[in-house]
N, C-alpha and C. Protein backbone atom coordinates (compact mmCIF):
# COMPACT_ATOMS: atom_id res chain seq x y z
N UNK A 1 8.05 4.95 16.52
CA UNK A 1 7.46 4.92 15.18
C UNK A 1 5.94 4.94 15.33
N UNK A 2 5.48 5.45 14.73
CA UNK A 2 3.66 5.93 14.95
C UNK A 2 3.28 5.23 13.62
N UNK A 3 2.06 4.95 13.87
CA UNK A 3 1.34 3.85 12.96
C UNK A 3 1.69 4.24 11.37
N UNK A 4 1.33 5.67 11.05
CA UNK A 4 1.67 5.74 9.55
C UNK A 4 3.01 5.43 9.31
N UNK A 5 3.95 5.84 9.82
CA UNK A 5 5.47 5.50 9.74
C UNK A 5 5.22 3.88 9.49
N UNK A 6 4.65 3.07 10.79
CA UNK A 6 5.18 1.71 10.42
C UNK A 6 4.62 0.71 9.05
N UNK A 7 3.14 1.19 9.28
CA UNK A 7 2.72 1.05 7.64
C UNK A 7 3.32 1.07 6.81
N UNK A 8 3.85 2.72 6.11
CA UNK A 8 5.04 2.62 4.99
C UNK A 8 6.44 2.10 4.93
N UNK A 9 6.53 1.92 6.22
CA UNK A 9 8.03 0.91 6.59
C UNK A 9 7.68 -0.88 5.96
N UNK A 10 6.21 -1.12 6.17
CA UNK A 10 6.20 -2.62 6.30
C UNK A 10 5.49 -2.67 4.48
N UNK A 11 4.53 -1.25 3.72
CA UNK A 11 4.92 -1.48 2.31
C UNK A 11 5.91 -1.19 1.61
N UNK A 12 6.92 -0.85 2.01
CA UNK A 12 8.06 -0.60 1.35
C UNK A 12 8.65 -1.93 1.56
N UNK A 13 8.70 -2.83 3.01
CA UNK A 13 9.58 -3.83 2.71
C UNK A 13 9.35 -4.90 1.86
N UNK A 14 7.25 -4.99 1.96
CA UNK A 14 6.71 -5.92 0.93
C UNK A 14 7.31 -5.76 -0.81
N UNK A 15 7.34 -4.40 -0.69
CA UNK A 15 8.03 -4.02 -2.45
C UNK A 15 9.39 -4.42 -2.28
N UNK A 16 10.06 -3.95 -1.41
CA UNK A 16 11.67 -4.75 -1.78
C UNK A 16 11.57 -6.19 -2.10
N UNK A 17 10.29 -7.10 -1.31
CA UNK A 17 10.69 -8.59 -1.37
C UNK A 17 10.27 -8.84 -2.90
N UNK A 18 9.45 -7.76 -3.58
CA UNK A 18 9.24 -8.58 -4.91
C UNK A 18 9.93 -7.59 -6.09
N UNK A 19 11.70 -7.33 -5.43
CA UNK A 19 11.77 -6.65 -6.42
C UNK A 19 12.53 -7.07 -7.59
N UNK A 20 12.47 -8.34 -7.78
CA UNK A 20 13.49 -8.84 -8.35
C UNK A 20 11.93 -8.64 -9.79
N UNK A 21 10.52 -8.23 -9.50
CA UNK A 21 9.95 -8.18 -10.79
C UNK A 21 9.80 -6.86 -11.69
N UNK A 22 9.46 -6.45 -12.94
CA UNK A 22 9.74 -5.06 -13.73
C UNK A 22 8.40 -4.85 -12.38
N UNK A 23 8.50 -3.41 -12.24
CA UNK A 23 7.66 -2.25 -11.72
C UNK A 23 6.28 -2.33 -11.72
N UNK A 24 5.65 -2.59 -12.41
CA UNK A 24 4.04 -2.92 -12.55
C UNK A 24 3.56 -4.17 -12.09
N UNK A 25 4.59 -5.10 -12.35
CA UNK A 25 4.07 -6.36 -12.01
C UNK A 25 4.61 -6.85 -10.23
N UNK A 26 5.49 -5.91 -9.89
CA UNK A 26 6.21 -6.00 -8.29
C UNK A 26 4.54 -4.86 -7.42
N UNK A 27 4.06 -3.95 -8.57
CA UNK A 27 3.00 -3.49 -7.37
C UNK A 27 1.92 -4.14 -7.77
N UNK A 28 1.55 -4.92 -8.40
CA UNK A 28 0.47 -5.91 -8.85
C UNK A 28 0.62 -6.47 -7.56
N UNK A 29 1.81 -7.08 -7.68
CA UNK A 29 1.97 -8.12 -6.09
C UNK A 29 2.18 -7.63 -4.77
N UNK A 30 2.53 -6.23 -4.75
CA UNK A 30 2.04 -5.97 -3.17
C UNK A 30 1.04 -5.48 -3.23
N UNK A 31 -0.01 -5.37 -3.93
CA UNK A 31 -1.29 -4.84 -4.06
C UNK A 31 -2.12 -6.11 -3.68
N UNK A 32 -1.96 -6.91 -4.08
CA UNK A 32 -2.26 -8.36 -4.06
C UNK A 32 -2.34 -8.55 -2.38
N UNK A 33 -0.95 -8.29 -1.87
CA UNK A 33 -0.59 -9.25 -0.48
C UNK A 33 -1.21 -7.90 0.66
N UNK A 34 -1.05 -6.86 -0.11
CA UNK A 34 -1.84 -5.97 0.98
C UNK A 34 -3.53 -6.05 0.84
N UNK A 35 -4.16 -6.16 -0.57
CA UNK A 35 -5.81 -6.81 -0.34
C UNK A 35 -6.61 -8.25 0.52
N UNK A 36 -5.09 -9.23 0.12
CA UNK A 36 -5.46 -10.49 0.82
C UNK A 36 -5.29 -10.28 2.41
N UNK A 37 -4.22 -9.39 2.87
CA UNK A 37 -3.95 -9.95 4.26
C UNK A 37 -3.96 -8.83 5.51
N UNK A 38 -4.07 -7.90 4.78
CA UNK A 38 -3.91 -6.21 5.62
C UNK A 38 -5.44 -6.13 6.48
N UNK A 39 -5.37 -5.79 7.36
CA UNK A 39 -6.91 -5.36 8.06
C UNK A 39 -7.09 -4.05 7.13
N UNK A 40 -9.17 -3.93 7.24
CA UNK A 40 -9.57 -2.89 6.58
C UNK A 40 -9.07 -1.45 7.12
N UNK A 41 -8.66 -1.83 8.27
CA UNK A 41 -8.37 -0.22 9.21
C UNK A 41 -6.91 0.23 8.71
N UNK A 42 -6.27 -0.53 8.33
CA UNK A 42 -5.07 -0.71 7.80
C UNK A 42 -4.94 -0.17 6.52
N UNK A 43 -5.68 -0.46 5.68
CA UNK A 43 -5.75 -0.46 4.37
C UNK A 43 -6.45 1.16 3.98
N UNK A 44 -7.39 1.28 4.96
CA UNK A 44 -7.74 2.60 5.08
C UNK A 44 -7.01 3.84 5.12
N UNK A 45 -5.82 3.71 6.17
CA UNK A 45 -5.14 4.70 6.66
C UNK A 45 -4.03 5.00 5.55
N UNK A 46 -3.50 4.01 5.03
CA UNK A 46 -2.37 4.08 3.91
C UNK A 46 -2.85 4.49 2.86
N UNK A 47 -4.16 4.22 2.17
CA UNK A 47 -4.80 5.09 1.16
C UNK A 47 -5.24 6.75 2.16
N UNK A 48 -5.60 6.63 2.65
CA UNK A 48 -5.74 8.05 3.01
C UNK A 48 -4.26 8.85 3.39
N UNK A 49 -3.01 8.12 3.43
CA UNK A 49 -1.79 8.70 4.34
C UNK A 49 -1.38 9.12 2.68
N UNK A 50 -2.00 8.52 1.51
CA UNK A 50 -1.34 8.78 0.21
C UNK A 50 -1.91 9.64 0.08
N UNK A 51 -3.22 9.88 -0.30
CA UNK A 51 -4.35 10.99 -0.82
C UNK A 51 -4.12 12.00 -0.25
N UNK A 52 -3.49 11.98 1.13
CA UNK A 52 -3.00 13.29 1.85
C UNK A 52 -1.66 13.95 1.55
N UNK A 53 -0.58 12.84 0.70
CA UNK A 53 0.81 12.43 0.69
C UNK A 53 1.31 12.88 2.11
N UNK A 54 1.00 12.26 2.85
CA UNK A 54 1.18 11.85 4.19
C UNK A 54 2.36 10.53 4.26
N UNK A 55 2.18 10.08 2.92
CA UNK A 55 2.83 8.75 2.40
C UNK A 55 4.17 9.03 1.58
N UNK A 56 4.52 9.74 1.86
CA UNK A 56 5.92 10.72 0.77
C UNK A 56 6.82 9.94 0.66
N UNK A 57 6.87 8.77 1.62
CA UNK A 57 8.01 7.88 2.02
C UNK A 57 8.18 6.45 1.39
N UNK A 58 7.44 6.53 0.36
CA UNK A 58 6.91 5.08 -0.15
C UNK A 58 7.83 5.09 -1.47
N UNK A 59 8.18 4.01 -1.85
CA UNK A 59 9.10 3.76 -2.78
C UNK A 59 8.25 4.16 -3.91
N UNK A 60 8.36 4.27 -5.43
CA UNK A 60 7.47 3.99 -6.41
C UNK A 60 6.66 2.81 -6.25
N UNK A 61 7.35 1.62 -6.14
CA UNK A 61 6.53 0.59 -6.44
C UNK A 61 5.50 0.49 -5.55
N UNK A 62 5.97 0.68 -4.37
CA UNK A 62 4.69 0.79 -2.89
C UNK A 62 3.83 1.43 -3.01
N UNK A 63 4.00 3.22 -3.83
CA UNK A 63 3.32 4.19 -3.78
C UNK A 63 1.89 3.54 -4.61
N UNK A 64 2.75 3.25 -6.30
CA UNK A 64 1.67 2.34 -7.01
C UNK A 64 0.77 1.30 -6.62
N UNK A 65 1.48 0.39 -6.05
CA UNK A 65 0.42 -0.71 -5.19
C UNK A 65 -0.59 0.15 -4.16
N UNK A 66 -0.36 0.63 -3.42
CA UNK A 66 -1.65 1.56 -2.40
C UNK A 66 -2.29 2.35 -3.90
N UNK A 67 -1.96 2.88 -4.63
CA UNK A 67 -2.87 3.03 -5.48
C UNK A 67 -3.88 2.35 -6.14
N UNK A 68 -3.17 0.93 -6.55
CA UNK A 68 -3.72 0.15 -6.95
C UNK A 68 -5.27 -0.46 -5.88
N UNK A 69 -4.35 -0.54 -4.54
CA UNK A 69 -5.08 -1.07 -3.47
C UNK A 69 -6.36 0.12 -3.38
N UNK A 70 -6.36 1.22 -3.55
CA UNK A 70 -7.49 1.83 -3.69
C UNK A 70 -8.33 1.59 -4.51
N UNK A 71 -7.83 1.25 -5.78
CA UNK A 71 -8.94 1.22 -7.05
C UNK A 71 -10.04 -0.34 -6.75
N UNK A 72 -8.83 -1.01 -6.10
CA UNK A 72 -9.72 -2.35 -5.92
C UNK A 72 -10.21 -3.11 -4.75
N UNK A 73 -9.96 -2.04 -3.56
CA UNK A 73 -10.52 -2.08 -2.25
C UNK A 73 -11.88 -2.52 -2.15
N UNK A 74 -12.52 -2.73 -1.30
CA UNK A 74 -14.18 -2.84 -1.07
C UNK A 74 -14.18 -1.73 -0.80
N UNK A 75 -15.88 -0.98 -0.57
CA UNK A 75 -16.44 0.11 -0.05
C UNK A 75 -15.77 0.23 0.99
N UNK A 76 -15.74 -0.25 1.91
CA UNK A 76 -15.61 -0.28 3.41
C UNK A 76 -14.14 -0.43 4.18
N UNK A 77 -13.30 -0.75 2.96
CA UNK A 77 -11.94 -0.16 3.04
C UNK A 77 -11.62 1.05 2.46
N UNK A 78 -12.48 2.00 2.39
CA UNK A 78 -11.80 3.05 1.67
C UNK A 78 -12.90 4.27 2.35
N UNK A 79 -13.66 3.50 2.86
CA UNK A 79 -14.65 4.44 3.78
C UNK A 79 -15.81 5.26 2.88
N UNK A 80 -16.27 4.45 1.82
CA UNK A 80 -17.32 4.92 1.09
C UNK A 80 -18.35 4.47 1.37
C-alpha cells in the first residue's frame, strides 16, 4: 500500500467511526480529527490526492471532510 492508498484507507475508516452521524455533521468531525491530529505533510497530500482525484476512493463523507480540511487548513498545509 503506498502512502496515498493508506491515507484514504485511514480517512475512510475515521468516517466509518462517526457514522452513526447525518452526513455533514460525520465530515464536520473527520475534518475536525484530521485538522487536530494529521501532520501538515499529511494533510497536504490528501488535499492535493483530491484536487487531482487521485482520491476517487474516498467515501462521500471523507471526500467532504478533505474538502472541508482544505477550506480551513493553515497556509502551510495546503502549500500557499
Amino acid at each position: 500500500m503506498n502512502t496515498l492508498d493508506h491515507l484514504v484507507h485511514m480517512v475512510n475508516q475515521i468516517a466509518r467511526n462517526f457514522g452513526t452521524l447525518d452526513r455533514d455533521a460525520a465530515a464536520e468531525a473527520v475534518a475536525g480529527h484530521i485538522l487536530l491530529y494529521w501532520d501538515p505533510r499529511m494533510k497536504r497530500r490528501i488535499i492535493a490526492a483530491v484536487a487531482d482525484e487521485a482520491g476517487s476512493d474516498l467515501s462521500d463523507v471523507a471526500a467532504l471532510a478533505v474538502a472541508i480540511v482544505a477550506d480551513k487548513a493553515e497556509p502551510a498545509a495546503t502549500g500557499a
